[in-house]
Protein backbone atom coordinates (compact mmCIF):
# COMPACT_ATOMS: atom_id res chain seq x y z
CA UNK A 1 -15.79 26.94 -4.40
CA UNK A 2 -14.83 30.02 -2.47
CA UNK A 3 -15.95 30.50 1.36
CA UNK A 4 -14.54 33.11 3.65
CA UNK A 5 -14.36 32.44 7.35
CA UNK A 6 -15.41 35.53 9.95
CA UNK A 7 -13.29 35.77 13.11
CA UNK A 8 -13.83 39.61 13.50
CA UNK A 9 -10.15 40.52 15.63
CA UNK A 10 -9.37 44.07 15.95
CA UNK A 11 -8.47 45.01 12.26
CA UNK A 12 -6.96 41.80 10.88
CA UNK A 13 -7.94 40.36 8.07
CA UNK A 14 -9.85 37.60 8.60
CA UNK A 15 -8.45 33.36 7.94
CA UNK A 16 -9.59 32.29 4.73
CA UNK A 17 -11.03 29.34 3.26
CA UNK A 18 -10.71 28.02 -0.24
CA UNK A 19 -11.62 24.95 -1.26
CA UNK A 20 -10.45 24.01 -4.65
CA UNK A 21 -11.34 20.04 -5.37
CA UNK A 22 -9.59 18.20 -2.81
CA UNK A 23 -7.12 21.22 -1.83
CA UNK A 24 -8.44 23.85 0.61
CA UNK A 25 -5.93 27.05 1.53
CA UNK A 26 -6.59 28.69 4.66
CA UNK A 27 -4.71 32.09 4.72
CA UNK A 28 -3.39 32.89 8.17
CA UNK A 29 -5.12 36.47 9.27
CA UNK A 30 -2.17 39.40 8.92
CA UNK A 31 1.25 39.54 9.07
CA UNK A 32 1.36 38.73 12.95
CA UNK A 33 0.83 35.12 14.28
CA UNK A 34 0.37 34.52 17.59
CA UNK A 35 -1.75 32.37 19.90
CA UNK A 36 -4.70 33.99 19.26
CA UNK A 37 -4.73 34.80 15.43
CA UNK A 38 -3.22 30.60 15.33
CA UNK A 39 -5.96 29.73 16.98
CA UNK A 40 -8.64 31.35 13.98
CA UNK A 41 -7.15 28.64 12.14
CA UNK A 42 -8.32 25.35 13.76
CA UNK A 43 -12.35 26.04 12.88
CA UNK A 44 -11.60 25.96 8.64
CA UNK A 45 -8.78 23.52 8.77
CA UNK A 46 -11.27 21.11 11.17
CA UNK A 47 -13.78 21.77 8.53
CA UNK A 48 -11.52 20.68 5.52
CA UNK A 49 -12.84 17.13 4.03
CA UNK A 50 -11.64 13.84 4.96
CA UNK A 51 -8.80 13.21 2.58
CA UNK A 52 -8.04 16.87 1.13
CA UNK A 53 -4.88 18.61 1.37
CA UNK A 54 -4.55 21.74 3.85
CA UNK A 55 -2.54 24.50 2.98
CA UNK A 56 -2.00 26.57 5.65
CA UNK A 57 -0.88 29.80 3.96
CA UNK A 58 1.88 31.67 6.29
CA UNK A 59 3.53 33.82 3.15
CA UNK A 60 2.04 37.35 5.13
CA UNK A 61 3.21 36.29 8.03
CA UNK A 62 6.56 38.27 9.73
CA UNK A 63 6.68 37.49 13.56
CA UNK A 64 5.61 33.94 14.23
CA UNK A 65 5.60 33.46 17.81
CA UNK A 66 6.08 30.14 20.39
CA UNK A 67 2.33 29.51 20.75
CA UNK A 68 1.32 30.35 17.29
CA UNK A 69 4.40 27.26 16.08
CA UNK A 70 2.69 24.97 18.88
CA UNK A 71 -0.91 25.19 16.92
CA UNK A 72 0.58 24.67 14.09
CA UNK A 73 1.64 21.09 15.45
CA UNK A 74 -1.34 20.47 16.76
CA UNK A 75 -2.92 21.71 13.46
CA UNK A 76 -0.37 18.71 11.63
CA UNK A 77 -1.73 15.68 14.24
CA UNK A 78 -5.52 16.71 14.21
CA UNK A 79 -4.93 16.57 10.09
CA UNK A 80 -3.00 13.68 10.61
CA UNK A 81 -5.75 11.56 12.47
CA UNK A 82 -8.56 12.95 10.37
CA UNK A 83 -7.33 11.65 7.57
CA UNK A 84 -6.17 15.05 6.14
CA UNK A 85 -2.89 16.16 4.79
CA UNK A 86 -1.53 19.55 6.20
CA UNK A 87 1.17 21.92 4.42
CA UNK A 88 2.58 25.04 5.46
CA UNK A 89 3.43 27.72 3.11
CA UNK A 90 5.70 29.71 4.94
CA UNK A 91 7.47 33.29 4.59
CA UNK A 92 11.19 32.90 5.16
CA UNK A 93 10.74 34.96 8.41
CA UNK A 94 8.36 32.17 9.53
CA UNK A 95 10.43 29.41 7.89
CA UNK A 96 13.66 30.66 9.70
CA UNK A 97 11.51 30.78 13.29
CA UNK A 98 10.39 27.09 12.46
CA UNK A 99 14.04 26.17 11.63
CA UNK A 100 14.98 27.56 14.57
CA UNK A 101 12.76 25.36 16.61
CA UNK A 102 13.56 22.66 15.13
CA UNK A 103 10.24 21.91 13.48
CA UNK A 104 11.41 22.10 10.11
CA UNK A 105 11.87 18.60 10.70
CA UNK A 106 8.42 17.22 11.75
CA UNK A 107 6.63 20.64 9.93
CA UNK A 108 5.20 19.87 6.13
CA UNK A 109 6.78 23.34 4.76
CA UNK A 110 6.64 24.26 1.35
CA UNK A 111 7.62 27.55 0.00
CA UNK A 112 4.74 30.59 -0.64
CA UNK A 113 2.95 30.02 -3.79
């Protein structure tokens, strides 16, 4: 099962939503994460199942700011205490900005499929 999410923001694409059994990929939305694009994450990783595996995709993803990394962490304990588990596949751009961090540590990263 396929489903595409909606948040219309000014020429982005938009997150995506794939649910494949118990994995579901949600594609950040352009190459550009901030606080604001982050943030079109939280509605299709909050509607993931109980028990599936998120995949947040970051592999688009060039400039990663301080905001954007923060939802990301809050994206890893709301998964956490719903039962879900969270990866991020990151670009090395947005690897080396999580590195740099330090949230490589506490961050589930996996390379881009």
């Amino acid at each position: 099962m396929s489903t595409t999410t909606e948040p219309h923001d000014r020429g982005s694409r938009p997150a995506e939503f794939e649910a494949a059994g118990e994995v579901v990929r949600v594609r950040a939305p352009g190459d550009h994460l901030d606080a604001r694009t982050a943030g079109q994450l939280v509605a299709p990783v909050a509607a993931a199942p109980p028990g599936a595996t998120v995949v947040v995709d970051l592999s688009a993803v060039t400039h990663l700011s301080l905001e954007a990394a923060g939802t990301l962490m809050t994206l890893t304990r709301h998964c956490q205490a719903e039962g879900r588990t969270l990866r991020v596949a990151a670009s090395d751009s947005a690897r080396r900005k999580l590195a740099l961090l330090g949230l490589d540590a506490v961050l589930p990263l996996q390379p881009p499929d």
